[in-house]
Structures are given as C-alpha cells and as structure tokens.
C-alpha atoms as a PDB file:
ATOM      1  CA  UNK A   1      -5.774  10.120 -23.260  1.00  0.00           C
ATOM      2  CA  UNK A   2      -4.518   6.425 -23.983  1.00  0.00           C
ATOM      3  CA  UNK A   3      -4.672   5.653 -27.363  1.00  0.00           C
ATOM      4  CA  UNK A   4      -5.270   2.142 -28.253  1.00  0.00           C
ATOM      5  CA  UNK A   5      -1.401   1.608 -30.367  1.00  0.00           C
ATOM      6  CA  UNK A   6       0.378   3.606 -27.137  1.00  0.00           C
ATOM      7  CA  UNK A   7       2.208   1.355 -24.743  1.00  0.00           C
ATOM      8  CA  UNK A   8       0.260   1.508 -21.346  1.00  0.00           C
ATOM      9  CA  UNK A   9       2.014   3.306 -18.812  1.00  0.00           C
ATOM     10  CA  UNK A  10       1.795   2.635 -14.827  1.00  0.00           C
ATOM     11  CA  UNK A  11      -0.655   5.203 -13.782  1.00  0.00           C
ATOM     12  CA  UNK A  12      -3.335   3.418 -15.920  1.00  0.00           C
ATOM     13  CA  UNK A  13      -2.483   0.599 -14.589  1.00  0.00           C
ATOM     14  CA  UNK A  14      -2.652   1.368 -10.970  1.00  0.00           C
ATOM     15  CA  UNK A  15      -5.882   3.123 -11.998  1.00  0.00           C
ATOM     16  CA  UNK A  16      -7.471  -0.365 -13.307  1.00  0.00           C
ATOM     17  CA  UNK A  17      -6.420  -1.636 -10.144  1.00  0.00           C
ATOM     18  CA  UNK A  18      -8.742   0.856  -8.347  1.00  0.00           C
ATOM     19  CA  UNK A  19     -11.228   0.260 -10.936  1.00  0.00           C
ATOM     20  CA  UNK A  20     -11.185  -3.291  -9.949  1.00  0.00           C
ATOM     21  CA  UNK A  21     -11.616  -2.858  -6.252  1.00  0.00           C
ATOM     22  CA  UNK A  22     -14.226  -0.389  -6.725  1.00  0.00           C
ATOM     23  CA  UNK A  23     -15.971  -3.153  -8.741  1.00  0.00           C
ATOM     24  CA  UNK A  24     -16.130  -5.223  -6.296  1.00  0.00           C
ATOM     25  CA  UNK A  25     -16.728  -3.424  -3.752  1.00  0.00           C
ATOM     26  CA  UNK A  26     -20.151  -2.501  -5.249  1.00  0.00           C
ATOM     27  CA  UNK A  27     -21.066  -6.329  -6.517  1.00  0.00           C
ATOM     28  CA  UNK A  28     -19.956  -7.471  -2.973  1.00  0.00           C
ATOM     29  CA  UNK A  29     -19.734 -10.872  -4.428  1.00  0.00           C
ATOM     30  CA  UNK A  30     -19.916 -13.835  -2.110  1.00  0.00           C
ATOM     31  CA  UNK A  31     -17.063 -15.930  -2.790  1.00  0.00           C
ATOM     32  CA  UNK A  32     -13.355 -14.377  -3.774  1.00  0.00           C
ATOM     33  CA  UNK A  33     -11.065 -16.474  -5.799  1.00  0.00           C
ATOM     34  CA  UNK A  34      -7.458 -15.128  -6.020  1.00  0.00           C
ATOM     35  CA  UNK A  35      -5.254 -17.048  -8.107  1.00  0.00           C
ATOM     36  CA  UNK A  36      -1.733 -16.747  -8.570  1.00  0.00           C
ATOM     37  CA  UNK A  37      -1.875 -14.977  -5.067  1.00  0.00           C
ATOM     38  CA  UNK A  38       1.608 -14.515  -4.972  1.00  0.00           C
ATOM     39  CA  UNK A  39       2.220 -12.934  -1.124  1.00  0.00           C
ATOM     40  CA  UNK A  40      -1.648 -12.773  -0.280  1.00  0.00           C
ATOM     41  CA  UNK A  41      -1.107  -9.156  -0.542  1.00  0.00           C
ATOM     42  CA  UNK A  42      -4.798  -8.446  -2.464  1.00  0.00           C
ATOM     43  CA  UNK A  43      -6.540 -11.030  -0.747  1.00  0.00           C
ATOM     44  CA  UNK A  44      -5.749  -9.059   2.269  1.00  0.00           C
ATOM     45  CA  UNK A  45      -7.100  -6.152   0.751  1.00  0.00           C
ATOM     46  CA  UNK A  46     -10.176  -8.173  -0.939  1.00  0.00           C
ATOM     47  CA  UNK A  47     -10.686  -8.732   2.983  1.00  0.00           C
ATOM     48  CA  UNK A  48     -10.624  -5.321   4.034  1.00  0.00           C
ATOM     49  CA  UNK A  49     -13.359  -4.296   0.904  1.00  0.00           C
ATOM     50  CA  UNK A  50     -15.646  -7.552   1.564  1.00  0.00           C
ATOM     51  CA  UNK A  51     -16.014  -8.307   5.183  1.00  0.00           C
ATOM     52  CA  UNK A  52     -18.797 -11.349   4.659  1.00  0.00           C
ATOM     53  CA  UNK A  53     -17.200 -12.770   1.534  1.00  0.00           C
ATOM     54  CA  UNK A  54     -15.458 -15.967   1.763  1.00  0.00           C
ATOM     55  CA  UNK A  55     -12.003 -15.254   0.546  1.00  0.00           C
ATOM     56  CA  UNK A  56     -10.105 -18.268  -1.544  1.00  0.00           C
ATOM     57  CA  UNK A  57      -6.329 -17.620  -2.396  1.00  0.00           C
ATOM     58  CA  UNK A  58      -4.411 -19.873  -4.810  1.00  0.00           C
ATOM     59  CA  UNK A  59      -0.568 -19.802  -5.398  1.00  0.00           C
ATOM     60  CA  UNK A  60       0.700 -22.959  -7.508  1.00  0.00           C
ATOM     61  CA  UNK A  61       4.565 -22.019  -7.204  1.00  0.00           C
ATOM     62  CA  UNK A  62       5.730 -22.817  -3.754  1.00  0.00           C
ATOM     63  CA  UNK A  63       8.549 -20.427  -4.154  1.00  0.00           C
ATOM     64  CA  UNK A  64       6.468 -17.166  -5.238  1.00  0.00           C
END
C-alpha cells in the first residue's frame, strides 16, 4: 500500500501509466493531444489503442 507521505516508487508509476492507457482506451476520445512528445514514443502507442482518433503530437524543444 502507498501511503500518501511515502515517496512513489516506479512500479506505481508504470502502473498509472497503464491506468492511463486503459482510460483511454475505454473513452476512445476523438482527438489525441500529446505534448511535450519527446520521441513520439506514446503517440505511437496512443495509435496502436485508438485506431480512428486523430493523433496531435507537440514537442517545443527541437533538441528533445
């Protein structure tokens, strides 16, 4: 159990992660906005969980 004063540790976090894709996967929203895309690597995976939705990634440092 996570206790709200603990540090979170990576397995929670990877486990919001899932949360998050399971979330949309069930709205199946229309229109995906991922900014601060970094590499494109979840848009890629927004793709492959939301086949009709228009997918819209944003990175603002040309370097990342």
């Amino acid at each position: 159990m996570v206790r709200w004063n603990e540090p979170l540790e990576l397995p929670v976090v990877l486990k919001t992660k899932y949360a998050y894709h399971a979330l949309l996967w069930l709205l199946q929203p229309e229109v995906v906005l991922d900014v601060g895309s970094m590499d494109g690597s979840d848009s890629k995976r927004f793709r492959k969980l939301l086949a009709r939705a228009e997918i819209v990634a944003f990175e603002g440092d040309p370097d990342s």
